[in-house]
PDB file of N, CA and C in Angstrom:
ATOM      1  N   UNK A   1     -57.378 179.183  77.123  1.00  0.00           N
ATOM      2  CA  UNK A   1     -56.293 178.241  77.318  1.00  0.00           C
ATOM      3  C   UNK A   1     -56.891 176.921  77.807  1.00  0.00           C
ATOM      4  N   UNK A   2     -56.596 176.038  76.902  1.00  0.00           N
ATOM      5  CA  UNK A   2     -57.058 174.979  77.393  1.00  0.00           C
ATOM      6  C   UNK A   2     -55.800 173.331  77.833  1.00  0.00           C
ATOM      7  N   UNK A   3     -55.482 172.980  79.118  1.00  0.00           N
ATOM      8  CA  UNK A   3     -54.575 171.955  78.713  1.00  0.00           C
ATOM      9  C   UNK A   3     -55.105 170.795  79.436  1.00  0.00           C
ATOM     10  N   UNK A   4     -56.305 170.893  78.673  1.00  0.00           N
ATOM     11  CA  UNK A   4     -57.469 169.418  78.442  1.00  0.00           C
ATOM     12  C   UNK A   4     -57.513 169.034  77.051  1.00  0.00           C
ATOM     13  N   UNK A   5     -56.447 169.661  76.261  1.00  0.00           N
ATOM     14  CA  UNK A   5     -56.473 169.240  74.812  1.00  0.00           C
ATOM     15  C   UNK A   5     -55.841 167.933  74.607  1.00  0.00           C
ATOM     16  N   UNK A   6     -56.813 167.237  73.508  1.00  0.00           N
ATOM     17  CA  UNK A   6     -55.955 165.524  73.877  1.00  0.00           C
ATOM     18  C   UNK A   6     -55.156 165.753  72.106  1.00  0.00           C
ATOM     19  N   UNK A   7     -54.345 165.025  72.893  1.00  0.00           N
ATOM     20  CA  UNK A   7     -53.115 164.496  71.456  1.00  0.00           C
ATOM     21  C   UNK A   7     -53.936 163.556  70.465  1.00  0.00           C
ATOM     22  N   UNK A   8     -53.733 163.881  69.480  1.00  0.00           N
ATOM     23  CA  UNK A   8     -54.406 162.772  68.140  1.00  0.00           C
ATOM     24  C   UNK A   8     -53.676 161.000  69.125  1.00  0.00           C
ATOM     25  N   UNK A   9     -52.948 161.285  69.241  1.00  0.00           N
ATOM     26  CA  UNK A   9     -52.096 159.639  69.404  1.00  0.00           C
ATOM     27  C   UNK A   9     -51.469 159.903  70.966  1.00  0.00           C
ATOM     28  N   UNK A  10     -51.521 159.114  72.058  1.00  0.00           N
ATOM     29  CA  UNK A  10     -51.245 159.415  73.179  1.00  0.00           C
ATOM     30  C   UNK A  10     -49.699 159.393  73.073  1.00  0.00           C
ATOM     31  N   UNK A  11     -49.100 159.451  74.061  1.00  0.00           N
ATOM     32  CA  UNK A  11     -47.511 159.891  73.875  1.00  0.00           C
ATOM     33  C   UNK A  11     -46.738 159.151  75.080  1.00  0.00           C
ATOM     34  N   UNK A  12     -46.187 157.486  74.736  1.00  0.00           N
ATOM     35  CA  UNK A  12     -46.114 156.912  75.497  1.00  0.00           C
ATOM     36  C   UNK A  12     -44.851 157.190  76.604  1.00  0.00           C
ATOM     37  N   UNK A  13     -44.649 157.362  77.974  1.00  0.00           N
ATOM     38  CA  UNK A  13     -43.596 157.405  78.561  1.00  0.00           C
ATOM     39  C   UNK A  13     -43.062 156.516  78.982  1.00  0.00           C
ATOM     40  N   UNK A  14     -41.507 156.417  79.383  1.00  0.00           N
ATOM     41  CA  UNK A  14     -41.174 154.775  79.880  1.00  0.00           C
ATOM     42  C   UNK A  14     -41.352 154.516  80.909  1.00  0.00           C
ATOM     43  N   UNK A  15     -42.495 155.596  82.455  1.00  0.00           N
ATOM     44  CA  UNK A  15     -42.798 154.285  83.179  1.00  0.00           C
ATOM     45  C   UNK A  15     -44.591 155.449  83.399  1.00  0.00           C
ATOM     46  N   UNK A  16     -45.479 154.325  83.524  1.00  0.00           N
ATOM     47  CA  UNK A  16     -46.810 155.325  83.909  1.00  0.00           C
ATOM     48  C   UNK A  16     -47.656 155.573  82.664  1.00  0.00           C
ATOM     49  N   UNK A  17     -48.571 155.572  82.712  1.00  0.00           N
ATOM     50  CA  UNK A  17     -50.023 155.424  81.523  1.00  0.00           C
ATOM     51  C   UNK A  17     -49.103 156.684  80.806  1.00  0.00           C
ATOM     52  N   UNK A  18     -49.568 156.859  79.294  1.00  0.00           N
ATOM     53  CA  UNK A  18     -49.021 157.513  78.251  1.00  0.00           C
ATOM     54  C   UNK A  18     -50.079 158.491  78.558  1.00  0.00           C
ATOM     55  N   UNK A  19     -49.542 159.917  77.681  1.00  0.00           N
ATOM     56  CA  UNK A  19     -50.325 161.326  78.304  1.00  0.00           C
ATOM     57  C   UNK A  19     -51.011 161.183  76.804  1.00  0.00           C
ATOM     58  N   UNK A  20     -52.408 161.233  77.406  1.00  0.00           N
ATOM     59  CA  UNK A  20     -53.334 161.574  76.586  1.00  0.00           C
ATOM     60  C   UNK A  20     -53.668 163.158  76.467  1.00  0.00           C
ATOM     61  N   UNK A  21     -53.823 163.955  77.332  1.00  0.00           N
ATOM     62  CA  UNK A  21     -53.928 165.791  77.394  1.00  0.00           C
ATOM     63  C   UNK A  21     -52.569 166.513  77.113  1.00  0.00           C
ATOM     64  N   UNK A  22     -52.333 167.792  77.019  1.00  0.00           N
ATOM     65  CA  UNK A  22     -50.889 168.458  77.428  1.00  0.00           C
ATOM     66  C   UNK A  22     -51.480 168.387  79.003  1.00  0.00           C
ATOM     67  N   UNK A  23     -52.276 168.557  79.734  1.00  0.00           N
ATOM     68  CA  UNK A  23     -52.015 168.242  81.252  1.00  0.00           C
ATOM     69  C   UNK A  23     -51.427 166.656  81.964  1.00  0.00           C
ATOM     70  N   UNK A  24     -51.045 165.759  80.869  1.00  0.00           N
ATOM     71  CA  UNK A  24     -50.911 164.725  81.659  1.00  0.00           C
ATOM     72  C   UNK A  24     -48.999 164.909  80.976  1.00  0.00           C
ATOM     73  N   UNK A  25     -48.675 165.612  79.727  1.00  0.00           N
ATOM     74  CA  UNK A  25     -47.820 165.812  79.549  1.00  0.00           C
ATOM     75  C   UNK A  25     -47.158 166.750  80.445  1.00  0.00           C
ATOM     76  N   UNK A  26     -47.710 167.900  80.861  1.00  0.00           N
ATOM     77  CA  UNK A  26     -47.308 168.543  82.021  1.00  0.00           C
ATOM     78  C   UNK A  26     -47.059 168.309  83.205  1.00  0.00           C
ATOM     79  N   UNK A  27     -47.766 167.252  83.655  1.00  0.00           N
ATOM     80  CA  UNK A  27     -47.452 166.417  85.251  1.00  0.00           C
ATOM     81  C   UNK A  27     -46.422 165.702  84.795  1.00  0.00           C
ATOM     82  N   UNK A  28     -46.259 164.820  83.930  1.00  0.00           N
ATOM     83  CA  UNK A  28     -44.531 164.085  83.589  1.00  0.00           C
ATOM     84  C   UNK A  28     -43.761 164.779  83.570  1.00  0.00           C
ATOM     85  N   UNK A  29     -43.783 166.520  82.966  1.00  0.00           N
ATOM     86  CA  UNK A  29     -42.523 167.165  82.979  1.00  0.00           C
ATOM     87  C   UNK A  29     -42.292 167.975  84.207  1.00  0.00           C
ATOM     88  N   UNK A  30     -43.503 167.770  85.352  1.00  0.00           N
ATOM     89  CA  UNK A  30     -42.668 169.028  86.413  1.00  0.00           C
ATOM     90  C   UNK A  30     -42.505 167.793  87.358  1.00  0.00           C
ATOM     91  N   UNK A  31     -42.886 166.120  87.061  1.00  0.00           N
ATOM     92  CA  UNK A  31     -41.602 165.452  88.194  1.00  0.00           C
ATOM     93  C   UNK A  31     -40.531 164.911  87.800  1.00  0.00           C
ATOM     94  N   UNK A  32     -40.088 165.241  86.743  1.00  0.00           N
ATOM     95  CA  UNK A  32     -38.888 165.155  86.350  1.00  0.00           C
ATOM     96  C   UNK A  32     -37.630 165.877  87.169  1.00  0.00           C
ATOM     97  N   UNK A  33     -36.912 165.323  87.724  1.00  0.00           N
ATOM     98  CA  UNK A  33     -35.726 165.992  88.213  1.00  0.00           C
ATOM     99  C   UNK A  33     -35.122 167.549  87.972  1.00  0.00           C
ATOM    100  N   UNK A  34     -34.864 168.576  88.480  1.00  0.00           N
ATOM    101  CA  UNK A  34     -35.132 169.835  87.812  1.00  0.00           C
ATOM    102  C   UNK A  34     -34.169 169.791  87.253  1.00  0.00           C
ATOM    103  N   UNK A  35     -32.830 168.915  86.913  1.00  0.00           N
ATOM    104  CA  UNK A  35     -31.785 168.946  86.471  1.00  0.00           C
ATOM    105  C   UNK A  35     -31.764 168.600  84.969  1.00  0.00           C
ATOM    106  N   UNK A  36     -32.775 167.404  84.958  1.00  0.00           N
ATOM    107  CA  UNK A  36     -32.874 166.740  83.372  1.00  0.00           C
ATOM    108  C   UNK A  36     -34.532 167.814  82.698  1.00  0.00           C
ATOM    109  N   UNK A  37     -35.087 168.244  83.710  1.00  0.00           N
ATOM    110  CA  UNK A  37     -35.937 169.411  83.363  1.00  0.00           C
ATOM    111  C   UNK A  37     -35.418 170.460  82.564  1.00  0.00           C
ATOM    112  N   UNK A  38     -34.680 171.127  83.118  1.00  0.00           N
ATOM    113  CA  UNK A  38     -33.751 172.357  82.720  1.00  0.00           C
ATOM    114  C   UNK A  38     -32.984 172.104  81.083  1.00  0.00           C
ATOM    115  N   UNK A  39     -32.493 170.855  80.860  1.00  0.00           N
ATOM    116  CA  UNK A  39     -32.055 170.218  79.672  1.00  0.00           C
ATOM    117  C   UNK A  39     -33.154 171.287  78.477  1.00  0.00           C
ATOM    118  N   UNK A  40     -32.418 171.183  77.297  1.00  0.00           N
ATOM    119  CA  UNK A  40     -32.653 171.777  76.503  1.00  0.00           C
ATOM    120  C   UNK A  40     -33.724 171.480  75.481  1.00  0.00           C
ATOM    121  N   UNK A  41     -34.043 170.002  75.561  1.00  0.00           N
ATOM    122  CA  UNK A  41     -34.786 169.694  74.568  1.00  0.00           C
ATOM    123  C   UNK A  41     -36.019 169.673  75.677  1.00  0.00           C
ATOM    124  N   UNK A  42     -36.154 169.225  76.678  1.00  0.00           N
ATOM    125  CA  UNK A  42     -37.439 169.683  78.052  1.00  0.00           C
ATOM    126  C   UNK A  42     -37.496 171.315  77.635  1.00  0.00           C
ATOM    127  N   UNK A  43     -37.280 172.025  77.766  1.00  0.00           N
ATOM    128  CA  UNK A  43     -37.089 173.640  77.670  1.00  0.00           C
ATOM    129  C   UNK A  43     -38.728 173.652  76.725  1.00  0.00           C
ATOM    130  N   UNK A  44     -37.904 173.369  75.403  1.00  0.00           N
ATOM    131  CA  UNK A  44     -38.469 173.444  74.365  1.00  0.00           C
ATOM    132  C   UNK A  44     -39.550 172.569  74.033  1.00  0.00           C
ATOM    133  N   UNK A  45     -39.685 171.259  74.880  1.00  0.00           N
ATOM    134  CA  UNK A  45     -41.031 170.847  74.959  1.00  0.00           C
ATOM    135  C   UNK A  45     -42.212 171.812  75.506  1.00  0.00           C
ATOM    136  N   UNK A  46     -42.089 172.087  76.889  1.00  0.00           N
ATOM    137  CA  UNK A  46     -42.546 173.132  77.817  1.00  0.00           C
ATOM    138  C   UNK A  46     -43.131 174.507  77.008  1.00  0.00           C
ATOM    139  N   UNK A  47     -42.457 174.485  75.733  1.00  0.00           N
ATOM    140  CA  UNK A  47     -42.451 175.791  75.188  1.00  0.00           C
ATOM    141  C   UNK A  47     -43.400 175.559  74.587  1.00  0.00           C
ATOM    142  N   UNK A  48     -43.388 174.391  73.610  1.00  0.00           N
ATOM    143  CA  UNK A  48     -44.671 173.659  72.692  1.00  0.00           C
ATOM    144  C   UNK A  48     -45.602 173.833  73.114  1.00  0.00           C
ATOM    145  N   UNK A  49     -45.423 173.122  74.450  1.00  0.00           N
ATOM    146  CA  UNK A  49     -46.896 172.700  75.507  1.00  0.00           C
ATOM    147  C   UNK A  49     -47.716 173.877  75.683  1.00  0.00           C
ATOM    148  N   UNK A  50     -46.894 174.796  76.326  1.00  0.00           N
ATOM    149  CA  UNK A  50     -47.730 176.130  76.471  1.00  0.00           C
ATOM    150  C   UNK A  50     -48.398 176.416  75.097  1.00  0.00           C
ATOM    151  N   UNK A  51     -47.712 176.647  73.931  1.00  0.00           N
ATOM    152  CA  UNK A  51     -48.201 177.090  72.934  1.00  0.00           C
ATOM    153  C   UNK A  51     -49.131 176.519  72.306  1.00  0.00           C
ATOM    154  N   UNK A  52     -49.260 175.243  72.763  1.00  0.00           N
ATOM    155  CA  UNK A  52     -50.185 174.554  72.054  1.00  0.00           C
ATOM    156  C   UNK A  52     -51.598 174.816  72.876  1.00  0.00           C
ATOM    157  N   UNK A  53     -51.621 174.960  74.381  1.00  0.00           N
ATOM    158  CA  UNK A  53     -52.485 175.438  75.579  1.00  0.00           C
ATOM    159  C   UNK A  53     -53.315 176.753  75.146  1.00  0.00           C
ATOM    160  N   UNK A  54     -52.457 177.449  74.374  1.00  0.00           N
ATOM    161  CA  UNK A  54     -52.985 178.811  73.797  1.00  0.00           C
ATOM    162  C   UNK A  54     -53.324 178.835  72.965  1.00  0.00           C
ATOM    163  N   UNK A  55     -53.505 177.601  72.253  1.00  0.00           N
ATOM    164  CA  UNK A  55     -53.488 178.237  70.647  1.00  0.00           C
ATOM    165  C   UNK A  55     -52.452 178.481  69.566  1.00  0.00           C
ATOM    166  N   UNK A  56     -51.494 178.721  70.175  1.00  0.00           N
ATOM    167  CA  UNK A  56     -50.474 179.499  69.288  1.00  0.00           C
ATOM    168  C   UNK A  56     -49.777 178.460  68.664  1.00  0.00           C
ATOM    169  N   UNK A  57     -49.607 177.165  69.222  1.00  0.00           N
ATOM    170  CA  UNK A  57     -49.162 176.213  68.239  1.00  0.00           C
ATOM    171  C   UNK A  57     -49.697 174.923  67.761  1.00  0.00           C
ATOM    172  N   UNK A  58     -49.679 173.919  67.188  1.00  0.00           N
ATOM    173  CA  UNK A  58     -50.602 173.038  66.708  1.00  0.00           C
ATOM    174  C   UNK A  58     -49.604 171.571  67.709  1.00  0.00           C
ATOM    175  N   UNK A  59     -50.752 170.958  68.055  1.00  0.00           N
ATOM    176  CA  UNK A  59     -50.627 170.380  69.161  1.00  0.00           C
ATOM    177  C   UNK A  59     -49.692 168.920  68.426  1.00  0.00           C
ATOM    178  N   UNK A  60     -49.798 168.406  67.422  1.00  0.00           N
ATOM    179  CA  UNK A  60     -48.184 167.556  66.793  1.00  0.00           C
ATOM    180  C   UNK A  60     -46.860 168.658  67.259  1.00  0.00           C
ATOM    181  N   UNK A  61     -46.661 169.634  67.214  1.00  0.00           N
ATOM    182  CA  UNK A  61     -45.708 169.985  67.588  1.00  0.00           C
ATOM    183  C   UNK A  61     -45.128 169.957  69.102  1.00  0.00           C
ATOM    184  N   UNK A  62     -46.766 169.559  69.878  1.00  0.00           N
ATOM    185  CA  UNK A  62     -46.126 169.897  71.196  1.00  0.00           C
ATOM    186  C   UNK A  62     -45.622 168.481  71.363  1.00  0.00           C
ATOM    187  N   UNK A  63     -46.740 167.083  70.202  1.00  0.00           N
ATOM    188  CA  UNK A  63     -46.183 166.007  70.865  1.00  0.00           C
ATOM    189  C   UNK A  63     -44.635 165.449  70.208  1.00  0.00           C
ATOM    190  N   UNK A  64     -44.410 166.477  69.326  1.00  0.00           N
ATOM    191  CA  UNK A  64     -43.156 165.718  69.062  1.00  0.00           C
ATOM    192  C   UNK A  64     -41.660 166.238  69.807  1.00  0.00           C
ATOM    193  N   UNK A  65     -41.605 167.190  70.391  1.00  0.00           N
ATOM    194  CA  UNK A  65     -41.004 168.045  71.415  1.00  0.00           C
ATOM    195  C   UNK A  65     -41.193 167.218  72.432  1.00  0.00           C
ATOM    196  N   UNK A  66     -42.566 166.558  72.949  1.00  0.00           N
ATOM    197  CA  UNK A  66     -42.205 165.635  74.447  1.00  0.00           C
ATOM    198  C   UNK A  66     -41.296 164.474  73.597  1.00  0.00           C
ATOM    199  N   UNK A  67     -41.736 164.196  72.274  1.00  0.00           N
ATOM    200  CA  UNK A  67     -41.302 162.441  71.541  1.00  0.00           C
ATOM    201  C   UNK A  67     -39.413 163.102  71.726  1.00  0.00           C
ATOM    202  N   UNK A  68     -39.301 164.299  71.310  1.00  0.00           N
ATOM    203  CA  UNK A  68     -37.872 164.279  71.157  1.00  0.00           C
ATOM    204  C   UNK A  68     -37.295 164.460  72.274  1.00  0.00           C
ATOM    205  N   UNK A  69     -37.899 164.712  73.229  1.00  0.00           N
ATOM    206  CA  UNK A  69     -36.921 165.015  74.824  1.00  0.00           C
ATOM    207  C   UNK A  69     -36.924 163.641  75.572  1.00  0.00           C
ATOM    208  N   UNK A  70     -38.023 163.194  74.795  1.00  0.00           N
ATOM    209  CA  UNK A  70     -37.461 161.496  75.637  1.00  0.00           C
ATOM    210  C   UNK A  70     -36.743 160.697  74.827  1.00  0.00           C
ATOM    211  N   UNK A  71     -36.695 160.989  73.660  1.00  0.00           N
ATOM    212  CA  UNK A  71     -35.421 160.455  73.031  1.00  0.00           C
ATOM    213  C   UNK A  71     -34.241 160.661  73.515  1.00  0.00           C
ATOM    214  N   UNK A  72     -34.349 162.142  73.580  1.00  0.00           N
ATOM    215  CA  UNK A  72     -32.775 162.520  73.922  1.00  0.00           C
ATOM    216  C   UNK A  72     -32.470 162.099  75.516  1.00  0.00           C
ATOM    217  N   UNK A  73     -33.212 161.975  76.679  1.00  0.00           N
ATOM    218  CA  UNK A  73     -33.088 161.284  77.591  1.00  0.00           C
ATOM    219  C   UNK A  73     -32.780 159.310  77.470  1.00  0.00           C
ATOM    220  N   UNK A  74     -33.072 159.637  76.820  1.00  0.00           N
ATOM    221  CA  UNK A  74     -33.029 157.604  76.077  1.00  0.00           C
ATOM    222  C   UNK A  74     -31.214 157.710  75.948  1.00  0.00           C
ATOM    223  N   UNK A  75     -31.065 158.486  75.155  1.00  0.00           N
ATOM    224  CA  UNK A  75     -29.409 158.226  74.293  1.00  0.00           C
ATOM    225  C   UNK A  75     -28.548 158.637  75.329  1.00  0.00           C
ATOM    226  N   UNK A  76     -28.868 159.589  76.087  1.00  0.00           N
ATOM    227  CA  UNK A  76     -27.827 159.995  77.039  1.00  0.00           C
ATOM    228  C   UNK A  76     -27.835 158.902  77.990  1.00  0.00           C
ATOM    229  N   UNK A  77     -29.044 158.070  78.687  1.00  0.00           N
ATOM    230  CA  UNK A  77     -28.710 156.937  79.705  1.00  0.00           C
ATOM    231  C   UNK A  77     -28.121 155.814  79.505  1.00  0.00           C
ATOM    232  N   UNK A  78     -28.437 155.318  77.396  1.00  0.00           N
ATOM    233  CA  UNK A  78     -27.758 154.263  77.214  1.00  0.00           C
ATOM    234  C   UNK A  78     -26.408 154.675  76.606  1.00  0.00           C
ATOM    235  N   UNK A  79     -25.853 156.021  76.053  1.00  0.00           N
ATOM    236  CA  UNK A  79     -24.702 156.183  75.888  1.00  0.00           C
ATOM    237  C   UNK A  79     -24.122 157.425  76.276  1.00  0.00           C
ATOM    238  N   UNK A  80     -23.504 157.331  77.614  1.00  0.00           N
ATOM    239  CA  UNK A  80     -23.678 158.556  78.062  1.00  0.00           C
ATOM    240  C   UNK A  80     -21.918 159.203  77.289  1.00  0.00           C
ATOM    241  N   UNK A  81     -21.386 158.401  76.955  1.00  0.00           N
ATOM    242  CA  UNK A  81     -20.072 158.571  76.057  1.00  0.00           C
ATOM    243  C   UNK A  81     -20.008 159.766  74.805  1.00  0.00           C
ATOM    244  N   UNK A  82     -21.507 159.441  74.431  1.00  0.00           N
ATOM    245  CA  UNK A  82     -21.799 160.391  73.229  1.00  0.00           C
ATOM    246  C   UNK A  82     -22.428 161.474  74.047  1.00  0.00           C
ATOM    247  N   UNK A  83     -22.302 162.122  74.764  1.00  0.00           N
ATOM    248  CA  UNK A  83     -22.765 163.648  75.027  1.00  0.00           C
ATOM    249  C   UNK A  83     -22.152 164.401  74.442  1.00  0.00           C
ATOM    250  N   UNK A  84     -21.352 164.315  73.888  1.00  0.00           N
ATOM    251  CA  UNK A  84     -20.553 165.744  73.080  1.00  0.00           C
ATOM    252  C   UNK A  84     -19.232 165.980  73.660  1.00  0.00           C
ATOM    253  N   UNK A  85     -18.064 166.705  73.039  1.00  0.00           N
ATOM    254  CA  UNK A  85     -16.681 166.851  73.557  1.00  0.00           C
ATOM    255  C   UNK A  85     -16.484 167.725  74.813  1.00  0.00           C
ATOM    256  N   UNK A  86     -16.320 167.579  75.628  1.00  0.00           N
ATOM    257  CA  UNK A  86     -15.667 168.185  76.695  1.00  0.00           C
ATOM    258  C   UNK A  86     -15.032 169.263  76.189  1.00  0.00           C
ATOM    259  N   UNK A  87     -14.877 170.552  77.135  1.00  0.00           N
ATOM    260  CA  UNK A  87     -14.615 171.580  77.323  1.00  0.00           C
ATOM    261  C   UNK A  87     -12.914 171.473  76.701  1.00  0.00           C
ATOM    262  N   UNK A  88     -12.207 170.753  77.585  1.00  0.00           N
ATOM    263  CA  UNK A  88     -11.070 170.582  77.065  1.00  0.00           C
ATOM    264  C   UNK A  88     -10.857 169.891  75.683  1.00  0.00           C
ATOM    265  N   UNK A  89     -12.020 169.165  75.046  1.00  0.00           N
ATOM    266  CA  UNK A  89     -11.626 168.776  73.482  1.00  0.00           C
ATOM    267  C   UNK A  89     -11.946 169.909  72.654  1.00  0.00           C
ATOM    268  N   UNK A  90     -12.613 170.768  73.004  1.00  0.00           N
ATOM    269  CA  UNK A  90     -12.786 172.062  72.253  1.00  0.00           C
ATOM    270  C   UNK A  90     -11.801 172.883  71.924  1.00  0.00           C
ATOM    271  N   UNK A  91     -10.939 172.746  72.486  1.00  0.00           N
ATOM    272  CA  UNK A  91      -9.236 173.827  72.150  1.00  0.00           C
ATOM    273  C   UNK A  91      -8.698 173.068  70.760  1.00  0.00           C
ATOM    274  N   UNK A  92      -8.763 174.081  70.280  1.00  0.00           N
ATOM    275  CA  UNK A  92      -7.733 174.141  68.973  1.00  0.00           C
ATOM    276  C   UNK A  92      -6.190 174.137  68.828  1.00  0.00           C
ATOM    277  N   UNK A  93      -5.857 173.146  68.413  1.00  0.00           N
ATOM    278  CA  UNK A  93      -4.360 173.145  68.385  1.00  0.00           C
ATOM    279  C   UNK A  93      -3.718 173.957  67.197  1.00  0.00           C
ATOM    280  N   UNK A  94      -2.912 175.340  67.737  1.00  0.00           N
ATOM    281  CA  UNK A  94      -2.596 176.167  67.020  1.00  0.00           C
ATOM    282  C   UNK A  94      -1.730 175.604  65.586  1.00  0.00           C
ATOM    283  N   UNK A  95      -1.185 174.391  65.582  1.00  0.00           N
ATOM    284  CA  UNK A  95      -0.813 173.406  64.305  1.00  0.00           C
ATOM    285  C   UNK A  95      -0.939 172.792  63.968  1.00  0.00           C
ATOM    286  N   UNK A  96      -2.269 172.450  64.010  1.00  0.00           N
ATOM    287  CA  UNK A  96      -3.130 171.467  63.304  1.00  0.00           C
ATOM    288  C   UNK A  96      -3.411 172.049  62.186  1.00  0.00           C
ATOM    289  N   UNK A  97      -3.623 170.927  61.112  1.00  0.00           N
ATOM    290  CA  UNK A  97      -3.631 171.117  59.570  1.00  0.00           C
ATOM    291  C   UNK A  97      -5.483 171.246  59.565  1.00  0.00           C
ATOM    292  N   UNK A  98      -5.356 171.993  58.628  1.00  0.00           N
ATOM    293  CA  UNK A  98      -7.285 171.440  58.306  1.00  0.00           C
ATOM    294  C   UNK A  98      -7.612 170.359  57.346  1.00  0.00           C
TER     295      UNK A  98
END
């Protein structure tokens, strides 16, 4: 296991030198708030990362898993409107047409 493996292309974050290793990608993701950590597309970075640490996955995958969790942190701060429907927009109105 190695997570001294460097990324073909470093992987810039929006504040602090861009992670050149999965270890510098790994220190950005465990000070992340454990709240926006826990988020789903972090999950699945984390998942990359490891796999890529082992072997088991090819290391573009781990960097595009960090590229997509900071996207998705991007869209939620500048539009936090678009997160998706609320619990209560999810009910189906028993007479509604399709």
């Amino acid at each position: 296991m190695s997570w001294d493996r460097p990324f073909a292309q470093p992987v810039p974050f929006p504040e602090g030198p861009p992670a050149q290793t999965l270890r510098d990608a790994a220190d950005y993701i465990r000070k992340l708030p454990q709240a926006e950590r826990d988020g789903q597309e972090w999950r699945l970075a984390v998942q990359m990362l490891i796999d890529a640490a082992e072997d088991r996955g090819p290391m573009l995958f781990a960097r595009m898993g960090i590229v997509r969790a900071l996207e998705a942190h991007a869209e939620r701060t500048l539009h936090p409107e678009r997160q998706g429907p609320s619990q209560d927009n999810l009910k189906c109105d028993r007479d509604a047409s399709i």
